[in-house]
Protein backbone atom coordinates (compact mmCIF):
# COMPACT_ATOMS: atom_id res chain seq x y z
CA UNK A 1 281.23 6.47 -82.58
CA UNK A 2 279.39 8.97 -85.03
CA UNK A 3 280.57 11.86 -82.76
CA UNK A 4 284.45 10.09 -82.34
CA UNK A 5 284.61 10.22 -86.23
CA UNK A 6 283.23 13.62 -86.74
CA UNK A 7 286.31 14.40 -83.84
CA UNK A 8 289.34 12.84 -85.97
CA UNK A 9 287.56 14.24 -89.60
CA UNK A 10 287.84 17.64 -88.36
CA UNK A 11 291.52 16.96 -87.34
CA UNK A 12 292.83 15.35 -90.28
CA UNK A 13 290.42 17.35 -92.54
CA UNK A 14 291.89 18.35 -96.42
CA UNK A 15 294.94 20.59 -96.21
CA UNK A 16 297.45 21.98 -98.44
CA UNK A 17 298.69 17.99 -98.48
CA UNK A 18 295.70 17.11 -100.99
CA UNK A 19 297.32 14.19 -102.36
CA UNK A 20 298.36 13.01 -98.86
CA UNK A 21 296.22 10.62 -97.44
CA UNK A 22 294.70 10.01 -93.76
CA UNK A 23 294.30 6.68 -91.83
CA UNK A 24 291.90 5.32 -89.23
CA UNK A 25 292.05 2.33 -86.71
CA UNK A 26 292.30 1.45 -83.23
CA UNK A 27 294.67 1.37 -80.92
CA UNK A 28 296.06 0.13 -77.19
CA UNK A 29 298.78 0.57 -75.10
CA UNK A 30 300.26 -0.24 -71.74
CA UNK A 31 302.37 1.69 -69.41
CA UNK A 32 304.14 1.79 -66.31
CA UNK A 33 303.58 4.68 -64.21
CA UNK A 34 306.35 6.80 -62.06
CA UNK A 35 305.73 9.69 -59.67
CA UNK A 36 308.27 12.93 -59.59
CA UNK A 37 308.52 15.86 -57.41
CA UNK A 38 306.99 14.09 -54.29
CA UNK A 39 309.02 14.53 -51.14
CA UNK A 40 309.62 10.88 -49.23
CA UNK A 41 307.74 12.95 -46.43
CA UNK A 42 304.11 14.24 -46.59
CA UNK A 43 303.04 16.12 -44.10
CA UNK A 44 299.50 16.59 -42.79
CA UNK A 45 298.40 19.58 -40.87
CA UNK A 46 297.34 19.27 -37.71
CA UNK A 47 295.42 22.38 -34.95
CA UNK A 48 297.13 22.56 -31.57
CA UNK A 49 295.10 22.01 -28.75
CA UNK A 50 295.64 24.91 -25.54
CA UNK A 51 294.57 23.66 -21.84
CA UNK A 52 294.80 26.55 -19.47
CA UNK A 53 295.69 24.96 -15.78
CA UNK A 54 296.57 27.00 -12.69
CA UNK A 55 297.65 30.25 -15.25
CA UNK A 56 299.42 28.13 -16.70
CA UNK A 57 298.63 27.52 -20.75
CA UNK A 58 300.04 24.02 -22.28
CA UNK A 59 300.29 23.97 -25.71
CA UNK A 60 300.32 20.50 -27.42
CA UNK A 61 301.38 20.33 -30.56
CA UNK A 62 300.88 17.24 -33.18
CA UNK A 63 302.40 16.41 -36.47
CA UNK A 64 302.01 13.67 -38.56
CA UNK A 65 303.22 12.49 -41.59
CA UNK A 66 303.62 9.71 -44.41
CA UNK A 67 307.05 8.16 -45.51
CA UNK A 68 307.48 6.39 -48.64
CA UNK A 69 305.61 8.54 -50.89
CA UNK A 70 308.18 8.83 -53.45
CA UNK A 71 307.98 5.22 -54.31
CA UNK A 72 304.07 5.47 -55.54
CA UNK A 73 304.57 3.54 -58.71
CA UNK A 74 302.20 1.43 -60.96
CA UNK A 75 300.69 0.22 -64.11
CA UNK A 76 298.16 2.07 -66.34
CA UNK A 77 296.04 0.76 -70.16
CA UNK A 78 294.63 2.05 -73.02
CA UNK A 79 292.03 1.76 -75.33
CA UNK A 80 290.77 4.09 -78.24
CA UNK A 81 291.56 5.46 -81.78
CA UNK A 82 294.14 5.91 -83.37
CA UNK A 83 294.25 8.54 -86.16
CA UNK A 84 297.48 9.48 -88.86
CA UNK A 85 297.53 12.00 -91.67
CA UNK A 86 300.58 12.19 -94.00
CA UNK A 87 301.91 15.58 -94.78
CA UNK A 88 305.17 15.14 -97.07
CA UNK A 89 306.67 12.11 -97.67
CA UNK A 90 308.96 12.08 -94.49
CA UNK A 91 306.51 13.89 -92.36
CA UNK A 92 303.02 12.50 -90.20
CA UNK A 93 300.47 13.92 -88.19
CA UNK A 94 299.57 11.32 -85.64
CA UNK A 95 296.81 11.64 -82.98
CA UNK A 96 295.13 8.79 -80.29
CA UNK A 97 292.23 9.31 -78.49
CA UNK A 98 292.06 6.82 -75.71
CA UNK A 99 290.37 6.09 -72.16
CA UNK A 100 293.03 4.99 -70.02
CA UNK A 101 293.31 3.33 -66.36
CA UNK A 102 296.25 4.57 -64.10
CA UNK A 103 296.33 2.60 -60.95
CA UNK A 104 299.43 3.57 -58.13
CA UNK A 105 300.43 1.95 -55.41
CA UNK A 106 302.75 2.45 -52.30
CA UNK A 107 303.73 0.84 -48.78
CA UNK A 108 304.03 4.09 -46.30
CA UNK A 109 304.39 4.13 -43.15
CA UNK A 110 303.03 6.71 -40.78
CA UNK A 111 304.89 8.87 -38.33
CA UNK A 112 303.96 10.83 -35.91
CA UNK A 113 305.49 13.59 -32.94
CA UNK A 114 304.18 15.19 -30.35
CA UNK A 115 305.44 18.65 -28.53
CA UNK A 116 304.23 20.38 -25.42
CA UNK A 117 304.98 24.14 -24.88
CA UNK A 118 304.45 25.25 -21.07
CA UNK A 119 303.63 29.36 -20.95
CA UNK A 120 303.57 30.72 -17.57
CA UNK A 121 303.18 34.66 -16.94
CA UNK A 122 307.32 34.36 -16.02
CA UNK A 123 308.01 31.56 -18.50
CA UNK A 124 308.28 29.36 -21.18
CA UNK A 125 309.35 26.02 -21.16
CA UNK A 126 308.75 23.36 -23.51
CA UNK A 127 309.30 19.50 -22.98
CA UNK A 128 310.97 17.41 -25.80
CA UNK A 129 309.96 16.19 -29.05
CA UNK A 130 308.77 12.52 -28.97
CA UNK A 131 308.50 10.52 -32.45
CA UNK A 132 306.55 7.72 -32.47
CA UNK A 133 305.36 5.23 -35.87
CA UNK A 134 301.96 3.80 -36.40
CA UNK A 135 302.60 1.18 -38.96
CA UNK A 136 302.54 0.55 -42.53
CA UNK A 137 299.93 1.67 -44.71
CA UNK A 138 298.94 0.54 -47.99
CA UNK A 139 298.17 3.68 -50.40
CA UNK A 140 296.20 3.17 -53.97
CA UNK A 141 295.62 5.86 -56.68
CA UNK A 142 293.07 4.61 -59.02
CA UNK A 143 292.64 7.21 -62.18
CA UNK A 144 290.47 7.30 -65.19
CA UNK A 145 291.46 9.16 -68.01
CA UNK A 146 290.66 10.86 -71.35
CA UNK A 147 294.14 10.73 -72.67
CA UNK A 148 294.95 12.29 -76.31
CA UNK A 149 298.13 12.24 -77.53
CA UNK A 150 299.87 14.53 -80.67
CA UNK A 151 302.40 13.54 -82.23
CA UNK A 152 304.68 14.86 -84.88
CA UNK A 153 306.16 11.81 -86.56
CA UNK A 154 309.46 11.56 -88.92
CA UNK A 155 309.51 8.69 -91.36
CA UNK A 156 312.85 6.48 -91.33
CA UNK A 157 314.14 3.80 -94.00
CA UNK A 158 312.21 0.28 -93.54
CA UNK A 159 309.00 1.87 -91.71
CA UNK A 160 310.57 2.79 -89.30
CA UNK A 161 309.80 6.37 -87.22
CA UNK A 162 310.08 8.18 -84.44
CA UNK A 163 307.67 11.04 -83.02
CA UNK A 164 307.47 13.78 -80.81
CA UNK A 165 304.81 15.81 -79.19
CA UNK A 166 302.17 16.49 -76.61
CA UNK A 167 300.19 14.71 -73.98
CA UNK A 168 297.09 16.53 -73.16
CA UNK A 169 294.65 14.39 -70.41
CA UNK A 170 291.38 14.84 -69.06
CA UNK A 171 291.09 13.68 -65.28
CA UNK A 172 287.70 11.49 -65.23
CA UNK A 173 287.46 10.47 -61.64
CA UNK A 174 290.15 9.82 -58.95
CA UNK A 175 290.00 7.44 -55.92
CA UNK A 176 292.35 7.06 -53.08
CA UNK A 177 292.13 4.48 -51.01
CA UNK A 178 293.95 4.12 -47.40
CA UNK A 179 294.02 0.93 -45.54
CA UNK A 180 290.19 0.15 -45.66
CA UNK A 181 288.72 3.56 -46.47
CA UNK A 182 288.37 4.97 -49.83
CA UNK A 183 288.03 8.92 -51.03
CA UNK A 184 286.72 10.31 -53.78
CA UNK A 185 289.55 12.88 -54.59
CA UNK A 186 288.28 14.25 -57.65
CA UNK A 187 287.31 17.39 -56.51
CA UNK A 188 291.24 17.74 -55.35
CA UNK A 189 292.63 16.43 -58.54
CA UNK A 190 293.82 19.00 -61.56
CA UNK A 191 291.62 17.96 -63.77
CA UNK A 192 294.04 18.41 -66.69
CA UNK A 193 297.24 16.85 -67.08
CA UNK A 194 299.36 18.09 -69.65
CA UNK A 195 302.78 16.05 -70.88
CA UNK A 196 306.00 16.51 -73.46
CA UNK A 197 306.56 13.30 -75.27
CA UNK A 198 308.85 11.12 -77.88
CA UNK A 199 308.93 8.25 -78.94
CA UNK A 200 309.89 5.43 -81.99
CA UNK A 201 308.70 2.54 -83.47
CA UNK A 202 307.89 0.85 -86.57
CA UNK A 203 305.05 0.41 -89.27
CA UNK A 204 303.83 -3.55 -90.62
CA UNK A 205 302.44 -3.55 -93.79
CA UNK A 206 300.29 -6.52 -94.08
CA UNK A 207 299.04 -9.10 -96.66
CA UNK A 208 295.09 -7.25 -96.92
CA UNK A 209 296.44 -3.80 -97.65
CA UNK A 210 296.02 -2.77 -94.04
CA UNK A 211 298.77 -1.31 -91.54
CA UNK A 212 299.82 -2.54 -88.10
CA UNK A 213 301.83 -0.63 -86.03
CA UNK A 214 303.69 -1.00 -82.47
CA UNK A 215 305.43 1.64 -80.73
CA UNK A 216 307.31 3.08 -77.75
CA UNK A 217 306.73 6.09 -75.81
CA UNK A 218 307.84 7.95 -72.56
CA UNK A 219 305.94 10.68 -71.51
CA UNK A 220 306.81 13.42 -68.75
CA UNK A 221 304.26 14.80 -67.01
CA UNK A 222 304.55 19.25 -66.39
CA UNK A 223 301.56 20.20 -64.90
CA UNK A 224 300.47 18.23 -61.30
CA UNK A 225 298.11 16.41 -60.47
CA UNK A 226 296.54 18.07 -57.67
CA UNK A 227 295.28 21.30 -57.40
CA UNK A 228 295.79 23.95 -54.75
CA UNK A 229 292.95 22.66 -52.45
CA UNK A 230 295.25 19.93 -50.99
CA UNK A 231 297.18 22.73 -49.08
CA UNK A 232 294.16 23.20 -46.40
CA UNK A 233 295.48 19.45 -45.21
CA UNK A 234 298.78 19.49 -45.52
CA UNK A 235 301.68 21.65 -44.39
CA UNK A 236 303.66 22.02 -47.78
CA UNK A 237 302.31 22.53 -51.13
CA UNK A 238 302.34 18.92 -52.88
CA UNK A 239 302.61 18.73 -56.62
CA UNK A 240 303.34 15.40 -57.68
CA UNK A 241 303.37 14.71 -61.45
CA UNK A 242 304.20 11.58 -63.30
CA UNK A 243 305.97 9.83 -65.94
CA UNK A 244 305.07 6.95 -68.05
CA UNK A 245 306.54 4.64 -69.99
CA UNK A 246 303.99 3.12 -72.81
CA UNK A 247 304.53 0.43 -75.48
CA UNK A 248 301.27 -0.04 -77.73
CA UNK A 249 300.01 -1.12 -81.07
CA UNK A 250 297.60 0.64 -83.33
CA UNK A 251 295.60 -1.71 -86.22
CA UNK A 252 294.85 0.92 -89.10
CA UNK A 253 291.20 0.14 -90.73
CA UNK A 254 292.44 1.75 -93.95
């Protein structure tokens, strides 16, 4: 906590704004969590295999990929502090520094084809393309996070605001998990995730002299959340990111 508050004093430390003040508290939020610029199919790479019989070499070819992708949706929560300095008498500086959860989920089902080339020293022939499906499978993203989010906020009549600003979060670990088996992915994951954001909401003065606020935010993800190393597996390069939408509250200590 001694190192948290050292964090937020050197953010909100004494400005030109002098006779502005600066609030602490806590603060917690819940989201629901979208996925753009996944395609519906993922593909995974796969080596051909070459037989050699008679002079003849057969070349069989494999492919198989994931449907449903696109749909890998879920729910995500937050817990931290919350931190706002006031700079005019329209104008705020709000920060949160929270660990967050940010679990996904998706039905896919897996396809797969199969292609056999024939080379002969006159020839080539090749048979056709069979598709087959192996059944549904139930994909999980489980994400921890170091989420800290800046806002710029604009003061309305009756406590009301809204803000705008930037999303910057720290990848902590990341787990995928496949039917039965579970993968440590962190070592594929970006390991920063950086986000544009606005929001609005509305400040409760209460009977002790302390604040209460609760809020609404959607943030859109920019940067992805995997890193190049996921193209030795797959045949395209695949860069999801995501977008959240978050309602909160944030209880102001003074």
């Amino acid at each position: 906590m001694a190192t948290l508050a050292l964090f937020y004093g050197a953010i909100f430390a004494k400005s030109g704004y002098q006779d502005y003040s600066a609030h602490f508290g806590f603060s917690a939020a819940g989201y629901y969590i979208g996925i753009w610029n996944l395609d519906n199919e993922v593909y995974v790479k796969k080596e051909h295999d070459v037989n050699k019989v008679d002079g003849t070499e057969i070349y069989t070819y494999e492919e198989q990929y994931l449907s449903g992708g696109h749909d890998l949706k879920g729910l995500g929560g937050s817990f931290g502090l919350a931190g706002l300095k006031n700079l005019s008498d329209r104008f705020q500086l709000h920060l949160d520094l929270y660990i967050s959860l940010r679990y996904r989920f998706v039905e896919a089902e897996e396809h797969h084809s199969t292609a056999i080339k024939y080379i002969t020293p006159s020839a080539t022939e090749s048979d056709e393309t069979t598709y087959g499906s192996n059944g549904k499978y139930d994909i999980s993203l489980t994400y921890w996070h170091i989420d800290i989010p800046v806002n710029l906020r604009y003061r309305l009549p009756q406590d009301y605001f809204v803000e705008s600003g930037v999303f910057i979060s720290y990848i902590l670990t990341a787990d995928l998990k496949v039917k039965l088996i579970s993968l440590d992915i962190q070592s594929y994951s970006a390991g920063v995730e950086v986000g544009i954001m606005g929001g609005f909401g509305k400040t409760i003065l209460l009977q002790n002299g302390r604040a209460l606020e609760v809020f609404s935010r959607f943030v859109f993800g920019v940067t992805p959340l995997l890193n190049d190393r996921v193209k030795k597996y797959l045949y395209d390069g695949i860069y999801p990111r995501e977008w959240l939408i978050q309602a909160g509250i944030s209880y102001y200590l003074f």
